[in-house]
N, C-alpha and C. Protein backbone atom coordinates (compact mmCIF):
# COMPACT_ATOMS: atom_id res chain seq x y z
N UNK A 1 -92.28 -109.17 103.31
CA UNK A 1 -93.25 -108.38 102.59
C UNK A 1 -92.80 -106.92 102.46
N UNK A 2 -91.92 -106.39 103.45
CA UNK A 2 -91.83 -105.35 103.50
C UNK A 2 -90.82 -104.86 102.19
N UNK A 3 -89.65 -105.88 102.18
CA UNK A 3 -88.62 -105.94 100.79
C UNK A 3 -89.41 -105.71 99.17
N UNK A 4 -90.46 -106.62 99.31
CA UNK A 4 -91.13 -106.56 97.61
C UNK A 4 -92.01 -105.09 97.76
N UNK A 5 -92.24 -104.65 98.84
CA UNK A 5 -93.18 -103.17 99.27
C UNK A 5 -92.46 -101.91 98.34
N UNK A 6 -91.27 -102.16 99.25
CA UNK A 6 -90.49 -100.88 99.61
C UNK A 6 -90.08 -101.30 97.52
N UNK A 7 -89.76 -102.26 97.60
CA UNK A 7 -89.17 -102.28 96.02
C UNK A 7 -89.87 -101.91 94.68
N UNK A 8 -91.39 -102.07 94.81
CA UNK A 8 -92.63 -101.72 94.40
C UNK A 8 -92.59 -100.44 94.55
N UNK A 9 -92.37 -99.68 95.66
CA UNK A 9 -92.60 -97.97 95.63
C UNK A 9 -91.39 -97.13 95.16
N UNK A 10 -90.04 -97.70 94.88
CA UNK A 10 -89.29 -97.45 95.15
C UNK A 10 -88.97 -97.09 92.91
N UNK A 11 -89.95 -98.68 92.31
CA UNK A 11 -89.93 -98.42 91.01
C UNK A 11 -91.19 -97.44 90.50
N UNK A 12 -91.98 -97.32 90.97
CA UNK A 12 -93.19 -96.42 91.07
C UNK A 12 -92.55 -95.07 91.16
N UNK A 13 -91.94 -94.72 92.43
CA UNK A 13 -91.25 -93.32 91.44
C UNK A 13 -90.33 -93.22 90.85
N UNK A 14 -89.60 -94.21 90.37
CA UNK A 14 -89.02 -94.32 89.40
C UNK A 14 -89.31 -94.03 87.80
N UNK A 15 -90.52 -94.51 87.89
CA UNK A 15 -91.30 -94.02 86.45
C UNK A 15 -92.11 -93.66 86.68
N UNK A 16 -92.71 -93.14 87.77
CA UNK A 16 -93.43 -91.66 87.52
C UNK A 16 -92.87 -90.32 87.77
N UNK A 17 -91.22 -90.10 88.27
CA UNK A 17 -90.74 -89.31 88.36
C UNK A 17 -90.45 -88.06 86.66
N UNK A 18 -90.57 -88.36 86.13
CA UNK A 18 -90.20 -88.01 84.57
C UNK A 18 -91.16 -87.26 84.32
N UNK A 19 -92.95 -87.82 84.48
CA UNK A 19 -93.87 -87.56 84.19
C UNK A 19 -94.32 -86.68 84.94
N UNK A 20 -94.01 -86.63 86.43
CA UNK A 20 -94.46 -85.66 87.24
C UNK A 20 -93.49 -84.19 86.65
N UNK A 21 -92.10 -84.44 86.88
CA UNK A 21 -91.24 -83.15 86.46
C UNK A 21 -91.81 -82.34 85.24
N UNK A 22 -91.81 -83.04 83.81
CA UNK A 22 -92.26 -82.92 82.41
C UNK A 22 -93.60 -81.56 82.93
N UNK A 23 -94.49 -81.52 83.83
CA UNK A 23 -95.70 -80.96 83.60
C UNK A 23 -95.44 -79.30 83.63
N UNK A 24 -94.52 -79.28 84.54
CA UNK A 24 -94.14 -77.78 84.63
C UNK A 24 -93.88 -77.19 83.45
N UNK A 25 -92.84 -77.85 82.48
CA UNK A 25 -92.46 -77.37 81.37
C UNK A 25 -93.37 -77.51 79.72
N UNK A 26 -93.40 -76.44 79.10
CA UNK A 26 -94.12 -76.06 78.24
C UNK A 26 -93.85 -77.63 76.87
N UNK A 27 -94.55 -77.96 76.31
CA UNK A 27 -94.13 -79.22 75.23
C UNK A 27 -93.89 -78.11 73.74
N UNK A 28 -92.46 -78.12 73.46
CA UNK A 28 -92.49 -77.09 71.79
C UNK A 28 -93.35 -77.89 71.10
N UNK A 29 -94.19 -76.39 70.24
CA UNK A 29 -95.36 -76.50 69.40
C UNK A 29 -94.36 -77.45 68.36
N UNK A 30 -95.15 -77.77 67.00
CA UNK A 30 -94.60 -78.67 65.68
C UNK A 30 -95.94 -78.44 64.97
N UNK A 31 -95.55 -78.15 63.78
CA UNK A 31 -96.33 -77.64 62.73
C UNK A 31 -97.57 -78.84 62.26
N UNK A 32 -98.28 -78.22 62.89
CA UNK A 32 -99.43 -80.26 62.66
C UNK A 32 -100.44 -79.35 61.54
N UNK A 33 -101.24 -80.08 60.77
CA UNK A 33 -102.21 -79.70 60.05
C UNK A 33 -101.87 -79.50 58.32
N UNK A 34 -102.98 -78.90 57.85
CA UNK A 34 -102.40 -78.12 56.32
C UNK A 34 -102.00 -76.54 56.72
N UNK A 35 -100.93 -77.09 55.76
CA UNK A 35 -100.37 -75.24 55.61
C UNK A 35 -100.36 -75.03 54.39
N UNK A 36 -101.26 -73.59 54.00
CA UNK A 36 -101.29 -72.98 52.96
C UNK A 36 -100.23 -72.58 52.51
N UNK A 37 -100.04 -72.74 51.35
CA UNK A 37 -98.24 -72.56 50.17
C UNK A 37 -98.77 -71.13 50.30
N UNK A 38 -97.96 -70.13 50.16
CA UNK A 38 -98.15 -68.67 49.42
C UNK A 38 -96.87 -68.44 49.13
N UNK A 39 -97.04 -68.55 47.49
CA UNK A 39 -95.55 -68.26 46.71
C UNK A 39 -95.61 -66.92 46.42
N UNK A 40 -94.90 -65.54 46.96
CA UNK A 40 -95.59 -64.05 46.80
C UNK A 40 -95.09 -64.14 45.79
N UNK A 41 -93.73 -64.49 44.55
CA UNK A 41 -93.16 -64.12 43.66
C UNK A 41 -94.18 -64.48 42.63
N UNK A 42 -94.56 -65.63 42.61
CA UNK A 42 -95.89 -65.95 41.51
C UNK A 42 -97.06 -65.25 42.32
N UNK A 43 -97.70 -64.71 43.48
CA UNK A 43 -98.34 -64.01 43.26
C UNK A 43 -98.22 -62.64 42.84
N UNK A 44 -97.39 -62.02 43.06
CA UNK A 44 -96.86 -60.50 42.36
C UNK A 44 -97.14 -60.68 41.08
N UNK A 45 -96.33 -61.77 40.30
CA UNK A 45 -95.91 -61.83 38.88
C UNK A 45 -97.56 -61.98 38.45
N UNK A 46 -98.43 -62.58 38.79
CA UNK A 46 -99.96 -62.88 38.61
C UNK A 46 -100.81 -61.46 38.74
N UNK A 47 -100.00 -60.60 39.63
CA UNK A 47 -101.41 -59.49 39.73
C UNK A 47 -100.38 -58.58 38.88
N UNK A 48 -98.86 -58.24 38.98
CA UNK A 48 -98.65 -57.22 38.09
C UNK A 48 -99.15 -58.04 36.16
N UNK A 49 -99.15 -58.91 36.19
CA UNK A 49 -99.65 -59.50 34.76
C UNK A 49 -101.22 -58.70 34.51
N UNK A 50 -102.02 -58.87 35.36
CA UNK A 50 -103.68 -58.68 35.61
C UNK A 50 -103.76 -57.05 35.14
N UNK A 51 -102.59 -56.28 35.68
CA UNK A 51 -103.01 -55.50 36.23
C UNK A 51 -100.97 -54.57 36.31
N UNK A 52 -100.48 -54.12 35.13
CA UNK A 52 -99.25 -54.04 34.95
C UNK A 52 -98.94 -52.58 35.56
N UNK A 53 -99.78 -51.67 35.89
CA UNK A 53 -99.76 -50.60 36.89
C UNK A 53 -100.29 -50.45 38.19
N UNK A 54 -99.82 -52.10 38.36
CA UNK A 54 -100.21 -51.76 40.06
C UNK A 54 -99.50 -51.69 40.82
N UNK A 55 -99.65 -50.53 41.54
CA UNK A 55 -98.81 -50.04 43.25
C UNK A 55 -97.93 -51.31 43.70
N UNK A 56 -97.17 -50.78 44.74
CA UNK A 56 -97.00 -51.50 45.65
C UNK A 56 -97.61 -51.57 46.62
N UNK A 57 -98.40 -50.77 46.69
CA UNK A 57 -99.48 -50.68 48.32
C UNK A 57 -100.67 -51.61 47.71
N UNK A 58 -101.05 -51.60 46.35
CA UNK A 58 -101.87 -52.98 46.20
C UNK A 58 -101.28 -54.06 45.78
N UNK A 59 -100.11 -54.19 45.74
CA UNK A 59 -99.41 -55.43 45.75
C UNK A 59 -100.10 -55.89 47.79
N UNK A 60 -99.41 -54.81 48.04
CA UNK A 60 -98.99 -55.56 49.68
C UNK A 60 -100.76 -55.44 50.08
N UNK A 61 -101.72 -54.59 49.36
CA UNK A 61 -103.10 -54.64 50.12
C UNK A 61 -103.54 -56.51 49.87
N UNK A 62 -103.43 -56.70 48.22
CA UNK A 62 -103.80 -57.98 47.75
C UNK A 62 -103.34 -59.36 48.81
N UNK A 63 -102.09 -59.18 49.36
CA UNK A 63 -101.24 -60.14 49.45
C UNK A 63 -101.69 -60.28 50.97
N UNK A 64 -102.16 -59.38 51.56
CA UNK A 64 -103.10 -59.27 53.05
C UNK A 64 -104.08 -59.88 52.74
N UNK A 65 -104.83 -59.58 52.13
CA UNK A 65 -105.95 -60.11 51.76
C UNK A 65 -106.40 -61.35 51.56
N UNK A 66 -105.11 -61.97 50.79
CA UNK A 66 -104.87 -63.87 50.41
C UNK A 66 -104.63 -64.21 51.48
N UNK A 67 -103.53 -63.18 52.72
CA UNK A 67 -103.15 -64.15 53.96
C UNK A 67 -104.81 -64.50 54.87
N UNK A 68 -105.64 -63.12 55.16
CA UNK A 68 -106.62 -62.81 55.65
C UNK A 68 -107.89 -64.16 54.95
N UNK A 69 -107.81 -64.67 53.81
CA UNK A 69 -108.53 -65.30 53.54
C UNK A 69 -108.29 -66.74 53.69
N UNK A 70 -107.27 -66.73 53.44
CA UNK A 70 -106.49 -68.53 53.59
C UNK A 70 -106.80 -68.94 55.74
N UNK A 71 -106.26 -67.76 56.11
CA UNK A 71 -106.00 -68.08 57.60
C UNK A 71 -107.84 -67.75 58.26
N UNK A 72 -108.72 -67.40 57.86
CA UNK A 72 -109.96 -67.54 57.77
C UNK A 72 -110.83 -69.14 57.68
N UNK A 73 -109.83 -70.09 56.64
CA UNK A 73 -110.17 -71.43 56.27
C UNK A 73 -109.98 -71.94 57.55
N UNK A 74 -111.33 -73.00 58.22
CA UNK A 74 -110.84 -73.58 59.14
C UNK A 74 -109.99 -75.10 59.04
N UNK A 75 -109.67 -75.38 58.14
CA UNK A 75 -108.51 -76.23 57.53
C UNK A 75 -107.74 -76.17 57.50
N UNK A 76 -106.80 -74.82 57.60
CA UNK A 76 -105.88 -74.47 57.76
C UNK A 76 -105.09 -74.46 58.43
N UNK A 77 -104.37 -74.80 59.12
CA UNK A 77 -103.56 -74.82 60.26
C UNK A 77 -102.52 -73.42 59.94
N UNK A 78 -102.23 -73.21 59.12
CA UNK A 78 -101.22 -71.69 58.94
C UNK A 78 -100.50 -71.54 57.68
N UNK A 79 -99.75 -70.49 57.52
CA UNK A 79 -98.91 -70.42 56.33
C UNK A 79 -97.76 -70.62 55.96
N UNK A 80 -97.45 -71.43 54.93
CA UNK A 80 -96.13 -71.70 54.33
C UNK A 80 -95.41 -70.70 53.40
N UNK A 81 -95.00 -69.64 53.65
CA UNK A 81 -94.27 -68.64 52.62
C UNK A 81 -92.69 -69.01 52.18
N UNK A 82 -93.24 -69.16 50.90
CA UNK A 82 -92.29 -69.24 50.05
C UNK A 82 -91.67 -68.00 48.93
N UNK A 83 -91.19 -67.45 49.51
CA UNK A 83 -90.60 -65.78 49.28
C UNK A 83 -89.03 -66.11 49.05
N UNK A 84 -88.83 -65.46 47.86
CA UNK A 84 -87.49 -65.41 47.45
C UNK A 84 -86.36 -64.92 48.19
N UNK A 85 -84.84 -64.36 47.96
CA UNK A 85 -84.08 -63.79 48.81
C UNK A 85 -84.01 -62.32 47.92
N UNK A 86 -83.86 -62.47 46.58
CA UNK A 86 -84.54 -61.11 45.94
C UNK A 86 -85.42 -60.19 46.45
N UNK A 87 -86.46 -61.10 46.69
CA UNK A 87 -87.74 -59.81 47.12
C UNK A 87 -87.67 -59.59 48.17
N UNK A 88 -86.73 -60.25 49.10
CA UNK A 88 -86.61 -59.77 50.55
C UNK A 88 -85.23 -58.69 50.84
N UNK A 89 -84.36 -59.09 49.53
CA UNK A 89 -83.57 -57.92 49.65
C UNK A 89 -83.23 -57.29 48.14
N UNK A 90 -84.04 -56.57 47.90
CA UNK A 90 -83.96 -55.92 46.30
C UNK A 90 -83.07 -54.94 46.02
N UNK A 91 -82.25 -54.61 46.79
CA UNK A 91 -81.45 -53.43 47.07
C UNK A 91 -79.91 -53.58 47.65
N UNK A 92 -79.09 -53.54 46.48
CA UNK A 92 -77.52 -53.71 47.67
C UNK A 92 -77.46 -53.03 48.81
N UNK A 93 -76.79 -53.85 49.63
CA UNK A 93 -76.57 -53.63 50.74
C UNK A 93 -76.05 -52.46 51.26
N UNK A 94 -75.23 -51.46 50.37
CA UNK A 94 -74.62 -50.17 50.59
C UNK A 94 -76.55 -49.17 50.76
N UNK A 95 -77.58 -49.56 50.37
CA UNK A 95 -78.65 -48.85 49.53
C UNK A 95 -79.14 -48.31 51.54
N UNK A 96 -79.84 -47.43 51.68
CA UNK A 96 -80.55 -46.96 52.03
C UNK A 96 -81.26 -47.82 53.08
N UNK A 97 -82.33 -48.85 52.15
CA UNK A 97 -83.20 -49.29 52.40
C UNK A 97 -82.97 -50.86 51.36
N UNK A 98 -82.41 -51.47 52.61
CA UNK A 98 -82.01 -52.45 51.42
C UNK A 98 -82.84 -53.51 51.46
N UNK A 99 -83.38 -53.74 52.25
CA UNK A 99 -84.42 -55.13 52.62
C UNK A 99 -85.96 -54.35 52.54
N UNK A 100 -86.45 -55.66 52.16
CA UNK A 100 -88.52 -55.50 52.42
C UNK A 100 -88.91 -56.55 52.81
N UNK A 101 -89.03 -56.38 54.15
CA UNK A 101 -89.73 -57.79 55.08
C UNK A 101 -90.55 -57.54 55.14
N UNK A 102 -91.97 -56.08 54.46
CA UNK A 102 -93.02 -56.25 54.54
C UNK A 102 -94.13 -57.09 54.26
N UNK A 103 -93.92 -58.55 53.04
CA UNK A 103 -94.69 -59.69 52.83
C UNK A 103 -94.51 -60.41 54.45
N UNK A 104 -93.48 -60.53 54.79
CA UNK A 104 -92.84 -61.26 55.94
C UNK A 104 -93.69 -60.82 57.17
N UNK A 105 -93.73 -59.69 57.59
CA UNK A 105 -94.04 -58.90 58.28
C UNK A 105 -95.19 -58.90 58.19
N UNK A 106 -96.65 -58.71 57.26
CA UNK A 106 -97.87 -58.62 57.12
C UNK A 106 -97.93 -60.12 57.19
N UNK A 107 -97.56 -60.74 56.71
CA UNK A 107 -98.04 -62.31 56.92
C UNK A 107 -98.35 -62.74 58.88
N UNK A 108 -96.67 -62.13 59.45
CA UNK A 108 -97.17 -62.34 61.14
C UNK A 108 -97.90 -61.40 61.85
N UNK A 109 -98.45 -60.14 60.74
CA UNK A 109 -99.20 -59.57 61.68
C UNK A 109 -100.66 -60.22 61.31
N UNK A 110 -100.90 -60.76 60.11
CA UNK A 110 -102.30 -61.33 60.17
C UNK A 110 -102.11 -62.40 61.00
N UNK A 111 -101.39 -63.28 60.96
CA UNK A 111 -101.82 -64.45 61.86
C UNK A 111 -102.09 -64.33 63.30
N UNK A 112 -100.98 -62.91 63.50
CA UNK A 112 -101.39 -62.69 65.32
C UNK A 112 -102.71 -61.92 65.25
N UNK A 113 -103.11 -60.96 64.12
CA UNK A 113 -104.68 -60.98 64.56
C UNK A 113 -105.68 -61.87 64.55
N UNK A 114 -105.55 -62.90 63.93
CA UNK A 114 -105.97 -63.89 63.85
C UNK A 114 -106.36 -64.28 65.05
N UNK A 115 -105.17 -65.35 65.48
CA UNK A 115 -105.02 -65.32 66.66
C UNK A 115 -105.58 -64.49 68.17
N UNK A 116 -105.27 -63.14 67.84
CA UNK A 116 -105.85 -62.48 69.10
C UNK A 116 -107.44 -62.71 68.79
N UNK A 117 -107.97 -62.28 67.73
CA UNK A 117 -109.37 -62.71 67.13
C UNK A 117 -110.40 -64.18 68.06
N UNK A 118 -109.49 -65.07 67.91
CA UNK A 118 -109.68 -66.31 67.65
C UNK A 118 -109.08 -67.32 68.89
N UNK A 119 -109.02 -66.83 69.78
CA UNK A 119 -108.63 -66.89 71.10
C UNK A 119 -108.83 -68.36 71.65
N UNK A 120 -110.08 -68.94 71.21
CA UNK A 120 -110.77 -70.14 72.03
C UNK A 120 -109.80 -71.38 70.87
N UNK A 121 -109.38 -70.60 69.87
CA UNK A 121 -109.10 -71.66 68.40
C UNK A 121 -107.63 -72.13 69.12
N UNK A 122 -107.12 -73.23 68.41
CA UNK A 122 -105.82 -73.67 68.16
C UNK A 122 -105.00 -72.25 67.37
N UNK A 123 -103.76 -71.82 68.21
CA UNK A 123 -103.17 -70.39 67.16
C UNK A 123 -102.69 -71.27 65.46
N UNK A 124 -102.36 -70.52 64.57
CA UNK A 124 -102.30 -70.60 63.65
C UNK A 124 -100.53 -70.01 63.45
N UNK A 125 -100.04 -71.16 62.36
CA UNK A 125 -98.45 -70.53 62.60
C UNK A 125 -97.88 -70.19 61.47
N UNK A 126 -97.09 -70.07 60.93
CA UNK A 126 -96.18 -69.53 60.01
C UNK A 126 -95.07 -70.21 59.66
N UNK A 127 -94.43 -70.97 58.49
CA UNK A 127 -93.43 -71.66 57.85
C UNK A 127 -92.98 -70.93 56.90
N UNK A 128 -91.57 -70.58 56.97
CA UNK A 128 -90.91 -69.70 55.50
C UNK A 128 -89.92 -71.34 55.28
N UNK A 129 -90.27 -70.97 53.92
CA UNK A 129 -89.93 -71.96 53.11
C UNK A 129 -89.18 -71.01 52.15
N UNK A 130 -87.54 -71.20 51.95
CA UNK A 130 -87.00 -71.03 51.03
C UNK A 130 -85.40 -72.01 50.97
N UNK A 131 -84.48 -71.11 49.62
CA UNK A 131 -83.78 -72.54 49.19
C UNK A 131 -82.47 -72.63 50.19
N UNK A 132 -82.68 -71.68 51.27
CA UNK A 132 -81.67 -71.44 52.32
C UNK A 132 -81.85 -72.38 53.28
N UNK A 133 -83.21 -72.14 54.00
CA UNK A 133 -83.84 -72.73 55.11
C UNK A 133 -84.99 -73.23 55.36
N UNK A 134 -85.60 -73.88 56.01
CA UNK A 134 -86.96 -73.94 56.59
C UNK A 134 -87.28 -73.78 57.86
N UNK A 135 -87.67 -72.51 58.25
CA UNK A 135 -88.38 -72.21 59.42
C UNK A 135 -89.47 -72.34 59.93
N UNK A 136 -89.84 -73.25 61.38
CA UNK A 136 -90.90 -72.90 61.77
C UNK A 136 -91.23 -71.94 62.73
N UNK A 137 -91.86 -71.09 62.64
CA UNK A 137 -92.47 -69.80 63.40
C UNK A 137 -93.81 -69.71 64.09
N UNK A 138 -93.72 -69.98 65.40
CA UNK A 138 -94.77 -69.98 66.44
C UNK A 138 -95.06 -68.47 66.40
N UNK A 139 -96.20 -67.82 66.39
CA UNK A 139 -96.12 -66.58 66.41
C UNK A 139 -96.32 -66.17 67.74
N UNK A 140 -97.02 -66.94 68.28
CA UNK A 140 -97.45 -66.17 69.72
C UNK A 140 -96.48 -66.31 70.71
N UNK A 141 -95.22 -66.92 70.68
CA UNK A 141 -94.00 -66.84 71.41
C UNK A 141 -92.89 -65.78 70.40
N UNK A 142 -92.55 -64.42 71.33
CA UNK A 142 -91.37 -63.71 70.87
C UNK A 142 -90.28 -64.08 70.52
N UNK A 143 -89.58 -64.96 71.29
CA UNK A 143 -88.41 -66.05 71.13
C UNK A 143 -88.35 -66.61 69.58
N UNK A 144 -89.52 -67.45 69.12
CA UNK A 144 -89.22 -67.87 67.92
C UNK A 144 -89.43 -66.65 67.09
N UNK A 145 -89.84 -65.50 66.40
CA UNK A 145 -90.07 -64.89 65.76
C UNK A 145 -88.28 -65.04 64.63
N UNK A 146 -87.21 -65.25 65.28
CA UNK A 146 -86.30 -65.25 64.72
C UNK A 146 -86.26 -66.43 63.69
N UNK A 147 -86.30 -66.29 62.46
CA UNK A 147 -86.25 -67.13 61.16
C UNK A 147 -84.63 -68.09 61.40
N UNK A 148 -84.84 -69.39 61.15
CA UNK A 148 -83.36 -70.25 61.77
C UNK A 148 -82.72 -70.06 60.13
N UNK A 149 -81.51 -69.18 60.07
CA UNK A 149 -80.90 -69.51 58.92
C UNK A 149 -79.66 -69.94 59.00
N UNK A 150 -79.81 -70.92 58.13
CA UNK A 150 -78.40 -71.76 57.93
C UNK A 150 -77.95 -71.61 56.43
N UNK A 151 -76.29 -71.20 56.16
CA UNK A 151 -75.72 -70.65 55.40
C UNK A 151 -74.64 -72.20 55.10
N UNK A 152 -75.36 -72.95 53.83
CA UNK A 152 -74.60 -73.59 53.20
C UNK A 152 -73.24 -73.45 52.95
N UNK A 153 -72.04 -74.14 53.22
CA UNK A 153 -71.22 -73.82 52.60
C UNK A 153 -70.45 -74.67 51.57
N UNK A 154 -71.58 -75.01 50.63
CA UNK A 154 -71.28 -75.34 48.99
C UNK A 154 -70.96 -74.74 48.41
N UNK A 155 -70.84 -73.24 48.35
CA UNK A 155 -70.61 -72.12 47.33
C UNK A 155 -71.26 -72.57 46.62
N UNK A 156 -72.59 -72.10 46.58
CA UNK A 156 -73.75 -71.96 45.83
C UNK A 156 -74.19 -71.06 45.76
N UNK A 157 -73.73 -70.19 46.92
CA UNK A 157 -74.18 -68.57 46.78
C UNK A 157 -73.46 -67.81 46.46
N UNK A 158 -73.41 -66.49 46.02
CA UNK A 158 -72.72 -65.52 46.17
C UNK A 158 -72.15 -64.87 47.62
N UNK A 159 -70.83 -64.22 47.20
CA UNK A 159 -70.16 -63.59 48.81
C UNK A 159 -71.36 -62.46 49.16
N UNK A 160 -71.68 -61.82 48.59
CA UNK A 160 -72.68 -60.80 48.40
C UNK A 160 -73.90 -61.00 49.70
N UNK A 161 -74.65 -62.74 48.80
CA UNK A 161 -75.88 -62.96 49.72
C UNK A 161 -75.23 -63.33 51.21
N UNK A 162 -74.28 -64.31 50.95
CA UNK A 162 -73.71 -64.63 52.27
C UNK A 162 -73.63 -63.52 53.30
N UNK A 163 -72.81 -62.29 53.01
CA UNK A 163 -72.39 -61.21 53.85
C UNK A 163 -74.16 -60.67 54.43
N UNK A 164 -75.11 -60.59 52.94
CA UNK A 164 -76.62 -59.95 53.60
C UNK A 164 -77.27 -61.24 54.83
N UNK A 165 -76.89 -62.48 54.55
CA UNK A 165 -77.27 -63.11 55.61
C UNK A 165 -77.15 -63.14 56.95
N UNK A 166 -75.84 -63.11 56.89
CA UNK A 166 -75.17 -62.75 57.98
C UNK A 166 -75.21 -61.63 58.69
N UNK A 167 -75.51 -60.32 57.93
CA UNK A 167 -75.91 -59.23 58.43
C UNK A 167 -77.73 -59.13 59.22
N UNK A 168 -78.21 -60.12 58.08
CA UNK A 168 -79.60 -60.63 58.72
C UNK A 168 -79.85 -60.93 60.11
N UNK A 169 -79.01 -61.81 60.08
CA UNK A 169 -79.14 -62.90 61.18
C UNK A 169 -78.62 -61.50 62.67
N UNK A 170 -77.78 -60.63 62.68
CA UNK A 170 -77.27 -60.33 63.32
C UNK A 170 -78.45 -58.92 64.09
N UNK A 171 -79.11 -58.43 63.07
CA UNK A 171 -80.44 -57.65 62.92
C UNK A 171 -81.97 -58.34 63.20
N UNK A 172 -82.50 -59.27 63.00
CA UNK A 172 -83.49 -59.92 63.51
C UNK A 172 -83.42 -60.42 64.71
């Protein structure tokens, strides 16, 4: 009796060993739910149409406002931005000021107010969707804040974007 005992306890932590270890460590989030599309290039092109002298500070007030209202929906699980590589870098790279991650940037600061807001809720996350990559972005972990880009090498791009990517990647 003692042989089928000891052999019985012996598979017992055998498969519960996995399950006990596993608890300590955190399970990575995965984008579950609906995520709201926000294409900023068709929304820009939509409000400068409406409205052909408008700012950029009501470009970027409007575009708060859509994030602020979408991430408000309790359907929502978070946002999918689909933002060009143009509007994120409108400016050669020799320029000054060559990038505007401010759509980028206001998009994760609404969701972390959100979030801080909304404390008892499931957090709400962030997907950039473009023809480079697809990122998912946990906001409330620092670690992911970094966008995963991967640089085709089909020569499909220009040396140009390649070099700003790469300079990206090295800056975020």
């Amino acid at each position: 009796m003692v042989g089928p005992l000891r052999h019985a306890l012996v598979w017992s932590f055998l498969m519960l060993a996995p399950a006990c270890m596993a608890q300590g460590q955190p399970v990575p989030r995965r984008p579950r739910g609906i995520y709201a599309v926000v294409n900023i290039e068709d929304n820009i092109k939509q409000q400068q149409k409406a409205n052909p002298s408008i700012t950029t500070a009501a470009l970027n007030a409007f575009i708060n406002n859509l994030y602020r209202d979408l991430l408000s929906n309790p359907a929502i699980s978070g946002l999918t931005l689909q933002v060009h590589w143009d509007t994120l870098n409108p400016n050669p790279p020799s320029a000054a000021n060559p990038y505007n991650w401010s759509y980028v940037d206001d998009a994760f600061a609404q969701v972390s107010a959100w979030d801080a807001q909304n404390p008892a809720q499931i957090p709400k996350t962030i997907q950039l969707v473009g023809g480079l990559s697809i990122a998912h972005m946990d906001v409330g972990s620092a670690s992911l804040l970094r966008p995963v880009v991967s640089i085709p090498n089909t020569g499909s791009f220009d040396h140009v974007q390649q070099s700003d990517l790469r300079s990206f990647r090295g800056r975020r």
